[in-house]
C-alpha atoms as a PDB file:
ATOM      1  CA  UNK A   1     -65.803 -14.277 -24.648  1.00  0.00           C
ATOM      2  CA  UNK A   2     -68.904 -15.806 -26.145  1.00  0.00           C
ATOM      3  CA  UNK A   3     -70.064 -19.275 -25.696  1.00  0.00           C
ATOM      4  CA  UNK A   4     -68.549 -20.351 -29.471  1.00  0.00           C
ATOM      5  CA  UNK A   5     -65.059 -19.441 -28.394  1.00  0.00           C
ATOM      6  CA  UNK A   6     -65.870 -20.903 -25.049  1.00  0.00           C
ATOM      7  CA  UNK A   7     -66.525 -24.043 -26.517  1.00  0.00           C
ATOM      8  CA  UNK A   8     -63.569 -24.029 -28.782  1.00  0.00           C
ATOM      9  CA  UNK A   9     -61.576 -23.729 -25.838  1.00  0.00           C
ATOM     10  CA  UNK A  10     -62.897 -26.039 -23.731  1.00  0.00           C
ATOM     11  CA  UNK A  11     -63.107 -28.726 -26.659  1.00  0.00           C
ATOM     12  CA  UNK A  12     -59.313 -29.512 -25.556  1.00  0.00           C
ATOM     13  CA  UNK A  13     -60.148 -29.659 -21.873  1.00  0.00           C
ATOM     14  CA  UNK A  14     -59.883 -33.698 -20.213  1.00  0.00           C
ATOM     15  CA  UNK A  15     -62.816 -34.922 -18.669  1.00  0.00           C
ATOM     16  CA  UNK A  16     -60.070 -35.565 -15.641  1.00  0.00           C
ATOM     17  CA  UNK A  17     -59.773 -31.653 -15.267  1.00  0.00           C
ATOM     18  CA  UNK A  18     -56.152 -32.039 -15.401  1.00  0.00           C
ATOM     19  CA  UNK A  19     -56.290 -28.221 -16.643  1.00  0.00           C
ATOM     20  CA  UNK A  20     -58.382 -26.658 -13.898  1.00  0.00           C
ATOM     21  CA  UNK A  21     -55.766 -24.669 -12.422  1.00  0.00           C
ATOM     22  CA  UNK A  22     -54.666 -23.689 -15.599  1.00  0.00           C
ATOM     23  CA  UNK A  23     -54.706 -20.344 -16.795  1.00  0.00           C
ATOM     24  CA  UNK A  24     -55.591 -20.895 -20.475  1.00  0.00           C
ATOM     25  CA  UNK A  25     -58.671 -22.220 -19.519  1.00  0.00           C
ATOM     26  CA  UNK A  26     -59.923 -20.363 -16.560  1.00  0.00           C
ATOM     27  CA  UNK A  27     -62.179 -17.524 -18.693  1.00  0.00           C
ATOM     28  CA  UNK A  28     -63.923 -20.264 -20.577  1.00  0.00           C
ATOM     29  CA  UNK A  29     -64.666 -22.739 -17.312  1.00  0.00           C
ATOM     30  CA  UNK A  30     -66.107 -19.411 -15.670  1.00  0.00           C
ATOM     31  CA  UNK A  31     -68.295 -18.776 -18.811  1.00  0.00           C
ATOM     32  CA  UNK A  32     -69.647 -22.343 -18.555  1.00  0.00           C
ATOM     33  CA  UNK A  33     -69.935 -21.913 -14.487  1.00  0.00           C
ATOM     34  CA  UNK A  34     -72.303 -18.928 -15.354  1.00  0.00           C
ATOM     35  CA  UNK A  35     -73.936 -19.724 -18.216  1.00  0.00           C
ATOM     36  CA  UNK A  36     -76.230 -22.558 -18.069  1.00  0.00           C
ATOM     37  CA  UNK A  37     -76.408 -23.420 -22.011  1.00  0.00           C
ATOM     38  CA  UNK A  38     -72.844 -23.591 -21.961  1.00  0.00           C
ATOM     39  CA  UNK A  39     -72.835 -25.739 -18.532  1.00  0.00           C
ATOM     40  CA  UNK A  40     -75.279 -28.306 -19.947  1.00  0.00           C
ATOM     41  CA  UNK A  41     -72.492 -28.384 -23.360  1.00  0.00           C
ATOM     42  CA  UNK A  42     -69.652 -28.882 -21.074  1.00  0.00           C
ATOM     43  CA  UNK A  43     -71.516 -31.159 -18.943  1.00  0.00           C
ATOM     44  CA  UNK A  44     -72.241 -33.320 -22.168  1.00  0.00           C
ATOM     45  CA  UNK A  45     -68.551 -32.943 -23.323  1.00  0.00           C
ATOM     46  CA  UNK A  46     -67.278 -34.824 -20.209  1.00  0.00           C
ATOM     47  CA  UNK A  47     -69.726 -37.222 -20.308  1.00  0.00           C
ATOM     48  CA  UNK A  48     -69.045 -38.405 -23.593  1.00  0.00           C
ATOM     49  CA  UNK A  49     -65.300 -38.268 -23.187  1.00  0.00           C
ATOM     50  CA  UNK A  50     -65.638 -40.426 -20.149  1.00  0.00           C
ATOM     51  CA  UNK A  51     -67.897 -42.612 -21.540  1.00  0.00           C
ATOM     52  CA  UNK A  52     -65.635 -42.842 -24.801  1.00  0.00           C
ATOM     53  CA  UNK A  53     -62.273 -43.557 -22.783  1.00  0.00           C
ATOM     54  CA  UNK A  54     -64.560 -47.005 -20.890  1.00  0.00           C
ATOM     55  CA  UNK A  55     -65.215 -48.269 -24.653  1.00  0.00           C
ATOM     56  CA  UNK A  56     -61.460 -47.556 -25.296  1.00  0.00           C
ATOM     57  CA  UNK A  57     -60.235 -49.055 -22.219  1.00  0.00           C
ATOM     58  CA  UNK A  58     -62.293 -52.160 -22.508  1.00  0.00           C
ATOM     59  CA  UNK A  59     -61.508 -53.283 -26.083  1.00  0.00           C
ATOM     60  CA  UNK A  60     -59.068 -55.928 -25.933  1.00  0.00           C
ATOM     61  CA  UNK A  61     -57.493 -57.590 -29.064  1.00  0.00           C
ATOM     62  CA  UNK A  62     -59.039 -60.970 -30.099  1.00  0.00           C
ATOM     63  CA  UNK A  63     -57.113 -64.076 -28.270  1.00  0.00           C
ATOM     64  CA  UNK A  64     -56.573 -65.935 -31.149  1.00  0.00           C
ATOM     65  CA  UNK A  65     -54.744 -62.992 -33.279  1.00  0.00           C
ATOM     66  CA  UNK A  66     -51.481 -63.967 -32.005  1.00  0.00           C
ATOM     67  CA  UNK A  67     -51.817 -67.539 -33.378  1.00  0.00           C
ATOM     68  CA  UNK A  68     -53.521 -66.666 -36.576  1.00  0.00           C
ATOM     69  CA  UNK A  69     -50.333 -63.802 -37.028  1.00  0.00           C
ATOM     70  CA  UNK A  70     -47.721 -66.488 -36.455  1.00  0.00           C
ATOM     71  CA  UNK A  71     -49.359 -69.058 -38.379  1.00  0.00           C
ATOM     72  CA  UNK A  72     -49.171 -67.185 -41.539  1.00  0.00           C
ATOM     73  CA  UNK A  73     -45.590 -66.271 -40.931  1.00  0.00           C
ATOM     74  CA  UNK A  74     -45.047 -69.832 -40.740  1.00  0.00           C
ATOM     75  CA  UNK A  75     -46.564 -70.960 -43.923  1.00  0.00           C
ATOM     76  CA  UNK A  76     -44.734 -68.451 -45.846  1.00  0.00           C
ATOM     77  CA  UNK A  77     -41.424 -69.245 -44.030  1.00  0.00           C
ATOM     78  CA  UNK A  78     -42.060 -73.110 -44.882  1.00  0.00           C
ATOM     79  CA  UNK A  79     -42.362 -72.370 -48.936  1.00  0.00           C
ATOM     80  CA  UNK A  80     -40.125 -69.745 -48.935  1.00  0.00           C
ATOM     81  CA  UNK A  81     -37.264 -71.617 -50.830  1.00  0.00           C
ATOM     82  CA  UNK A  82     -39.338 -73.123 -53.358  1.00  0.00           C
ATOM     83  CA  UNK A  83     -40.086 -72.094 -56.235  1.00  0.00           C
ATOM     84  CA  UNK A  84     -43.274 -69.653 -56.945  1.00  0.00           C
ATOM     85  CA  UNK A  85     -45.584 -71.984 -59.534  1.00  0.00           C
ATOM     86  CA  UNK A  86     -44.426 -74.935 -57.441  1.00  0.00           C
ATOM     87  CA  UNK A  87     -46.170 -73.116 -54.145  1.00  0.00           C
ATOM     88  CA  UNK A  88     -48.997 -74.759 -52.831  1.00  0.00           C
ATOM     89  CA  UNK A  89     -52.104 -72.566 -52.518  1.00  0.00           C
ATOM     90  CA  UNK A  90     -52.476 -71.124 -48.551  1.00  0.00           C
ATOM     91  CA  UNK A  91     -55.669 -69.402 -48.596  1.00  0.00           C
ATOM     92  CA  UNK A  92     -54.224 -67.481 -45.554  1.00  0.00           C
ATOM     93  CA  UNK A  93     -50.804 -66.365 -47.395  1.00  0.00           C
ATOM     94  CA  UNK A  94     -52.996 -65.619 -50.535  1.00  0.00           C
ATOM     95  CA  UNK A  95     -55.418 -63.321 -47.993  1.00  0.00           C
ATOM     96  CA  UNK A  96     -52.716 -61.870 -46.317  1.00  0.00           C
ATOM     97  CA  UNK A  97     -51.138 -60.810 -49.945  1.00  0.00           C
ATOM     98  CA  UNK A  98     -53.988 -59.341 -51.116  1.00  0.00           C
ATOM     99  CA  UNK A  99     -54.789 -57.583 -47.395  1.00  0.00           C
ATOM    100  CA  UNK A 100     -51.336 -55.917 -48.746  1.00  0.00           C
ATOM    101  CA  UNK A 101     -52.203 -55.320 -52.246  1.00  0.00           C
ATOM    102  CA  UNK A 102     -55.128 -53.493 -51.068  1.00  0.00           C
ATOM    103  CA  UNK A 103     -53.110 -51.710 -48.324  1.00  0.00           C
ATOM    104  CA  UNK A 104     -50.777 -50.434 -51.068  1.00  0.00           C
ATOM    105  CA  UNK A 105     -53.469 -49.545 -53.381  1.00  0.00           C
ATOM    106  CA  UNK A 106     -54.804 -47.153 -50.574  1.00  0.00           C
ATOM    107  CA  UNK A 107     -51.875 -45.598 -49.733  1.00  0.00           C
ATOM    108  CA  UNK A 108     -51.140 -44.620 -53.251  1.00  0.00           C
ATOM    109  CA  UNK A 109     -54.216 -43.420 -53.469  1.00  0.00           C
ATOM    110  CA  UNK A 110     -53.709 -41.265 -50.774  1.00  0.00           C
ATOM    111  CA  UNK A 111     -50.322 -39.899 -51.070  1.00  0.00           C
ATOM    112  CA  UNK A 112     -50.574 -39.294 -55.372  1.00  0.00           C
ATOM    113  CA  UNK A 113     -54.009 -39.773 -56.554  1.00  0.00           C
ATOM    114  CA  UNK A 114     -56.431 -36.735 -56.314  1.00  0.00           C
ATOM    115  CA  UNK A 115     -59.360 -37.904 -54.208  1.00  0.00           C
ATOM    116  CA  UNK A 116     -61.406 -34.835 -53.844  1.00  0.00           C
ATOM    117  CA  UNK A 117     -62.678 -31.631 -55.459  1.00  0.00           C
ATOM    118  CA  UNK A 118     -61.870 -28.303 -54.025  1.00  0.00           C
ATOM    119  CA  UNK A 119     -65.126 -27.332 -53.946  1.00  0.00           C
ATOM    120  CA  UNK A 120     -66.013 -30.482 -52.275  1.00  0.00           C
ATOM    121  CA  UNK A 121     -62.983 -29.383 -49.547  1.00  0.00           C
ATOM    122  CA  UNK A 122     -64.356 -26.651 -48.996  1.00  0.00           C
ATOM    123  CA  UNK A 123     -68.033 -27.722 -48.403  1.00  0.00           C
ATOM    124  CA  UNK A 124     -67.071 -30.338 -45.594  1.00  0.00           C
ATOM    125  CA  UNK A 125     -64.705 -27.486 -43.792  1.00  0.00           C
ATOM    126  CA  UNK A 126     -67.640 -25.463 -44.144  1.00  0.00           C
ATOM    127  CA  UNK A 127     -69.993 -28.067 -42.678  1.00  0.00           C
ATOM    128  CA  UNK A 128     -67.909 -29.261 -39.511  1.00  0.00           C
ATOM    129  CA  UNK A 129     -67.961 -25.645 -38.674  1.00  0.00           C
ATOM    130  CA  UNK A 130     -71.665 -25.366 -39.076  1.00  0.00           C
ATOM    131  CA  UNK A 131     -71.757 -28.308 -37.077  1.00  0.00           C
ATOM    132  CA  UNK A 132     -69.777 -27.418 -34.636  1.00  0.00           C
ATOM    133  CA  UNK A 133     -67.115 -30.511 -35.141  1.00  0.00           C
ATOM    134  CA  UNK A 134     -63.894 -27.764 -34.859  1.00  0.00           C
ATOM    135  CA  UNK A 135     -61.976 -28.708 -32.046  1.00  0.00           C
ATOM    136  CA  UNK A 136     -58.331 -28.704 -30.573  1.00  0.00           C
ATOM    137  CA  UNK A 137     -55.904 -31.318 -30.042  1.00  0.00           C
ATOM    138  CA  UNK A 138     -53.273 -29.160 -29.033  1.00  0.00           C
ATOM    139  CA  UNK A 139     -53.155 -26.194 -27.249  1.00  0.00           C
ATOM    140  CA  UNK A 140     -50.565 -23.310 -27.611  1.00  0.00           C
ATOM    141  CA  UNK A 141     -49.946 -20.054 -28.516  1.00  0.00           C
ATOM    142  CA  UNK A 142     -46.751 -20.445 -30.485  1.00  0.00           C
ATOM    143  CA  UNK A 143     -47.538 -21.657 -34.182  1.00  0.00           C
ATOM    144  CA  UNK A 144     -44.281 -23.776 -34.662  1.00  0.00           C
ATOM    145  CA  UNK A 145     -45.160 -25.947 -32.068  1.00  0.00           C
ATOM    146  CA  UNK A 146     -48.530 -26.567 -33.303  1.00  0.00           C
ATOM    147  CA  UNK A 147     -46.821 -27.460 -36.621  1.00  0.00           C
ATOM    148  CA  UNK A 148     -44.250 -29.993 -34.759  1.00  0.00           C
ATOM    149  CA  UNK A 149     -47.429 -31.591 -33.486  1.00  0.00           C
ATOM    150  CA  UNK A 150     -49.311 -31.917 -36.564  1.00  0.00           C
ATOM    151  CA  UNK A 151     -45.834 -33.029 -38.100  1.00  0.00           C
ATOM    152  CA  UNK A 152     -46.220 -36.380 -35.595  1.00  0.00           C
ATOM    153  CA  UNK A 153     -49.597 -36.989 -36.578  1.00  0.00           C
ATOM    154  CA  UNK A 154     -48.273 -37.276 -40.399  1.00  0.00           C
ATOM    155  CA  UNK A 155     -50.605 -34.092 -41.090  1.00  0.00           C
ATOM    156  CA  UNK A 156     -49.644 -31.359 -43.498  1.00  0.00           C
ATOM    157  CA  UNK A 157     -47.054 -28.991 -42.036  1.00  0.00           C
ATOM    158  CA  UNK A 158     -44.475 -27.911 -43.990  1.00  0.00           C
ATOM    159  CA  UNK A 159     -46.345 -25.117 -44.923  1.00  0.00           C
ATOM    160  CA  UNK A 160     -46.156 -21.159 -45.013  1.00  0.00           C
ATOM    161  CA  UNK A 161     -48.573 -19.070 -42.743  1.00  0.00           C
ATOM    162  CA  UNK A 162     -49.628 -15.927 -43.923  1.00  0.00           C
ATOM    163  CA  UNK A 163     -47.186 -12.938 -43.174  1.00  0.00           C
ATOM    164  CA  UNK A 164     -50.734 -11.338 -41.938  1.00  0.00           C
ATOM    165  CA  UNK A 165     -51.316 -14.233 -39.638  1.00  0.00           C
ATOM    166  CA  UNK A 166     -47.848 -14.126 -37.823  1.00  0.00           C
ATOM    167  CA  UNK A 167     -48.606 -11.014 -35.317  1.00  0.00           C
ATOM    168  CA  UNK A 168     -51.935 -12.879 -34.121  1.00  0.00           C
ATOM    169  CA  UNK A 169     -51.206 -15.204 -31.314  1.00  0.00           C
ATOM    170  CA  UNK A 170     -51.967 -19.014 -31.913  1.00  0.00           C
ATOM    171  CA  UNK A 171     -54.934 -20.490 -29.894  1.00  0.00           C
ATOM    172  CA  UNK A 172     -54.294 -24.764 -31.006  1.00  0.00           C
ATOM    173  CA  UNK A 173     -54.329 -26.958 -33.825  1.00  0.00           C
ATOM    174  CA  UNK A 174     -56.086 -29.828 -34.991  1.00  0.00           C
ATOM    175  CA  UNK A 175     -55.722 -32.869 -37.349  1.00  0.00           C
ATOM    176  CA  UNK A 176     -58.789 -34.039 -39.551  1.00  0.00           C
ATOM    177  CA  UNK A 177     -59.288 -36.687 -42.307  1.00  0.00           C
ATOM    178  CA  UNK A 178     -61.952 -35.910 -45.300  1.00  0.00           C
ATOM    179  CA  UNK A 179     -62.510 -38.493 -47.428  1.00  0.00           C
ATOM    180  CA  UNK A 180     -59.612 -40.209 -46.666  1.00  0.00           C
ATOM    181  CA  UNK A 181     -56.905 -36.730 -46.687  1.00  0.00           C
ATOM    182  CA  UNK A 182     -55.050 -35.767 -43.617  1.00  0.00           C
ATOM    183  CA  UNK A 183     -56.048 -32.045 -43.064  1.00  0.00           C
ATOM    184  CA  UNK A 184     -54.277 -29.811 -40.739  1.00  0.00           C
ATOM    185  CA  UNK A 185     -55.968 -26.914 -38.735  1.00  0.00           C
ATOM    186  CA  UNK A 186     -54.356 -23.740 -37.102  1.00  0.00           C
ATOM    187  CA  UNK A 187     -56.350 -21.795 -35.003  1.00  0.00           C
ATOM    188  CA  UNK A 188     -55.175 -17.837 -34.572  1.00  0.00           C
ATOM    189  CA  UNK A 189     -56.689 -15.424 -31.904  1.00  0.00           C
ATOM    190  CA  UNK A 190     -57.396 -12.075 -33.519  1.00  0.00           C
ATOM    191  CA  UNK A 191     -59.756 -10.324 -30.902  1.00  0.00           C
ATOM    192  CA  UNK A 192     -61.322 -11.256 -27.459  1.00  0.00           C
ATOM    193  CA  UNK A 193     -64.640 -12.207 -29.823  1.00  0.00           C
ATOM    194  CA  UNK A 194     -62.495 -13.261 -33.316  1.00  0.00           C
ATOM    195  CA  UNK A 195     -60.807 -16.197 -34.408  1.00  0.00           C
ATOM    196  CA  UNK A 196     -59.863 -17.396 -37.518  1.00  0.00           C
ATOM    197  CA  UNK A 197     -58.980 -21.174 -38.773  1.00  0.00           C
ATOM    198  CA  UNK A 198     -56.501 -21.754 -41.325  1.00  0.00           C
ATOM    199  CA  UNK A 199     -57.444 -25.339 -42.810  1.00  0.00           C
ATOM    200  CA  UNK A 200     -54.398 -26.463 -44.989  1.00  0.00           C
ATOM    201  CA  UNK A 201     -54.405 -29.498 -47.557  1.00  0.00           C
ATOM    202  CA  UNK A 202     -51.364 -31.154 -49.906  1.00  0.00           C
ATOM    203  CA  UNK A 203     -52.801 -29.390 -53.359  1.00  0.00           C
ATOM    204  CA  UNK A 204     -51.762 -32.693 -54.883  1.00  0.00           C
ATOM    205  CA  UNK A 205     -55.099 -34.282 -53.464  1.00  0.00           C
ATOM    206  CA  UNK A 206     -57.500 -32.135 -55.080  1.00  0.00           C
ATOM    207  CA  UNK A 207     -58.748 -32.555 -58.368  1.00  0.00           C
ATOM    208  CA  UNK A 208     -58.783 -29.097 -59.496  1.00  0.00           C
ATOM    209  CA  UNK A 209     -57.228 -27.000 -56.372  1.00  0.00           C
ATOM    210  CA  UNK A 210     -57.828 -23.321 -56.524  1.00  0.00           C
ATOM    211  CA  UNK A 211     -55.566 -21.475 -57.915  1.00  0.00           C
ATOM    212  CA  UNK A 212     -52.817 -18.350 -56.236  1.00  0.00           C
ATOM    213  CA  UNK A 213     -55.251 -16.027 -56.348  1.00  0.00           C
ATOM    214  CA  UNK A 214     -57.937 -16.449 -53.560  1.00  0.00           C
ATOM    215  CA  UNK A 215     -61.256 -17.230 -53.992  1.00  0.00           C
ATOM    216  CA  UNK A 216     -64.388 -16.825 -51.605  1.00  0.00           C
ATOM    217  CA  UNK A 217     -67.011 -19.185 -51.024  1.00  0.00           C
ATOM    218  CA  UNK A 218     -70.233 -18.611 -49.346  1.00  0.00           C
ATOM    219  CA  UNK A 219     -72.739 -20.720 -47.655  1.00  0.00           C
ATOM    220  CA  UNK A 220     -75.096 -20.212 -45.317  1.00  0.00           C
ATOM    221  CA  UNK A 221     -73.865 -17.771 -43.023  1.00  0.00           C
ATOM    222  CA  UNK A 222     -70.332 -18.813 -43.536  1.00  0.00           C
ATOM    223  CA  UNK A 223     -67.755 -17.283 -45.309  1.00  0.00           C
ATOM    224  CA  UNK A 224     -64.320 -18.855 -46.592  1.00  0.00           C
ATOM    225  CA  UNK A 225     -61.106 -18.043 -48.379  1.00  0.00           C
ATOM    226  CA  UNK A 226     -59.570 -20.803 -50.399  1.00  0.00           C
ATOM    227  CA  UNK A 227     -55.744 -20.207 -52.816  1.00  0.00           C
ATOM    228  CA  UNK A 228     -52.961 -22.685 -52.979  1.00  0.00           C
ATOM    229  CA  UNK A 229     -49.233 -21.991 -53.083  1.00  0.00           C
ATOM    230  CA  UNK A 230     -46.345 -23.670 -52.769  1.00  0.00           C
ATOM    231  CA  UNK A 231     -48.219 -27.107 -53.543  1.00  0.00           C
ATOM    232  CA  UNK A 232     -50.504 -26.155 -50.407  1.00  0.00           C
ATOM    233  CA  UNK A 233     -54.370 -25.399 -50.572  1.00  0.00           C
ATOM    234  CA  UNK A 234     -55.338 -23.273 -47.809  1.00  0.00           C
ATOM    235  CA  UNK A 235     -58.905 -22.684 -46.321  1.00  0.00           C
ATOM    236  CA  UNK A 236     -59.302 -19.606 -44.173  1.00  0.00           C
ATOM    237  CA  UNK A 237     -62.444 -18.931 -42.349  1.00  0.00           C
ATOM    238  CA  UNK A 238     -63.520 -16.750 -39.352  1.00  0.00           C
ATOM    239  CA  UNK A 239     -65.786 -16.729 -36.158  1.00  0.00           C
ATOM    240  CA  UNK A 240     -67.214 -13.019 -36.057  1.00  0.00           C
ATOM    241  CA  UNK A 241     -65.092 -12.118 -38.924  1.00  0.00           C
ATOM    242  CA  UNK A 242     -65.862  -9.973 -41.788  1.00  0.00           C
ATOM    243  CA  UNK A 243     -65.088 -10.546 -45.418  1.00  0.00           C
ATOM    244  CA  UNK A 244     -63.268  -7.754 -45.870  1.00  0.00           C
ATOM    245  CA  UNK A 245     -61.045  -8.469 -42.475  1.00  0.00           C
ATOM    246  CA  UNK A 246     -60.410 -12.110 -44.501  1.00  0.00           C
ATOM    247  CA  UNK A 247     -59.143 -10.061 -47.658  1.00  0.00           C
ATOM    248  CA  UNK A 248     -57.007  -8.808 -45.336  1.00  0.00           C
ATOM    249  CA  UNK A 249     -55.328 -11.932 -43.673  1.00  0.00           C
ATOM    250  CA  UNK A 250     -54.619 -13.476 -47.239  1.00  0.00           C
END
């Protein structure tokens, strides 16, 4: 195990070390234990994960939402009856409908309106791995419960993974947003030093999706496999994996 699969394990492990005596795990915390790059990582990790569940802990709603919230409800309750020209103007009922306007104009956006290129996809999967910004939410080895997880997190996962993929035992998942587009992740283990991510996307959100037949896209040191079928767009790249080992997968 090298320190990049190390750290794409322990990504997933609490800063509580709930999962010490876990099995999954144990190969990676004995890299770190022996490794001092990948101590002074790990060390880092749980630092920031403690420090980010304080900050979490201690934000508390402001006091007066409650009012403000029932106030409005109020207002619109009072001229409900009446009718609409003969409304007086509430500049709180007229900010709450256009806080919903707004709301509705996202969604739309979101769930029928392309809002980015595949090649611009493609670049941002290919920069959080660069980056290092891969990491796990959940952590199993059986791929339909990764998808029942992504399923609660309203990511893409009513999708099809490769026949190829299907012998290779699953490692986790993860849910991402680019530019404003739930993105699912599927991690697959294909060697003690190999792993490959399958990055899937609704096709519907891309302006021009690729098409069946895969294409490959290279950058820096990274290679990746994008197609779409079955009005999915999958992204499959690889951690010590070849080109010709990705034709392969597809």
């Amino acid at each position: 195990m090298d320190n990049e699969q190390a750290k794409l394990i322990l990504s997933a492990y609490r800063h509580t070390g709930e999962e010490a005596s876990d099995s999954f795990f144990s190969e990676a915390l004995e890299q770190a234990r022996v490794d001092p790059e990948l101590a002074r990582w790990f060390a880092d990790e749980r630092r920031f994960d403690q420090a980010m569940t304080r900050t979490l802990r201690a934000q508390k709603p402001p006091e007066h939402l409650r009012q403000t919230l029932m106030l409005g409800n109020k207002v619109v309750s009072l001229h409900r009856r009446r009718p609409l020209w003969a409304q007086p103007v509430s500049w709180l009922a007229l900010a709450a409908a256009l806080a919903l306007f707004l709301g509705l104009g996202i969604l739309f956006h979101q769930s029928g309106q392309p809002s980015l290129t595949g090649s611009q996809f493609a670049r941002e999967i290919i920069e959080m791995a660069e980056s290092g910004k891969i990491t796990l939410g959940k952590m199993s080895s059986n791929p339909e419960e990764l998808k029942s997880w992504l399923a609660t997190r309203g990511s893409p996962h009513d999708f099809t993974i490769p026949a190829s993929l299907r012998g290779y035992p699953g490692v986790g998942c993860q849910t991402y947003v680019v530019n404003g587009t739930k993105v699912s992740l599927l991690c697959f283990m294909l060697g003690m030093d190999q792993v490959v991510h399958l990055f899937v996307v609704d096709e519907k959100v891309l302006e021009d999706a690729p098409r069946e037949k895969p294409s490959f896209i290279r950058e820096h040191d990274k290679i990746a496999a994008t197609w779409s079928v079955g009005g999915k767009t999958y992204l499959l790249m690889g951690m010590n994996v070849s080109e010709e080992t990705l034709r392969l997968l597809i």
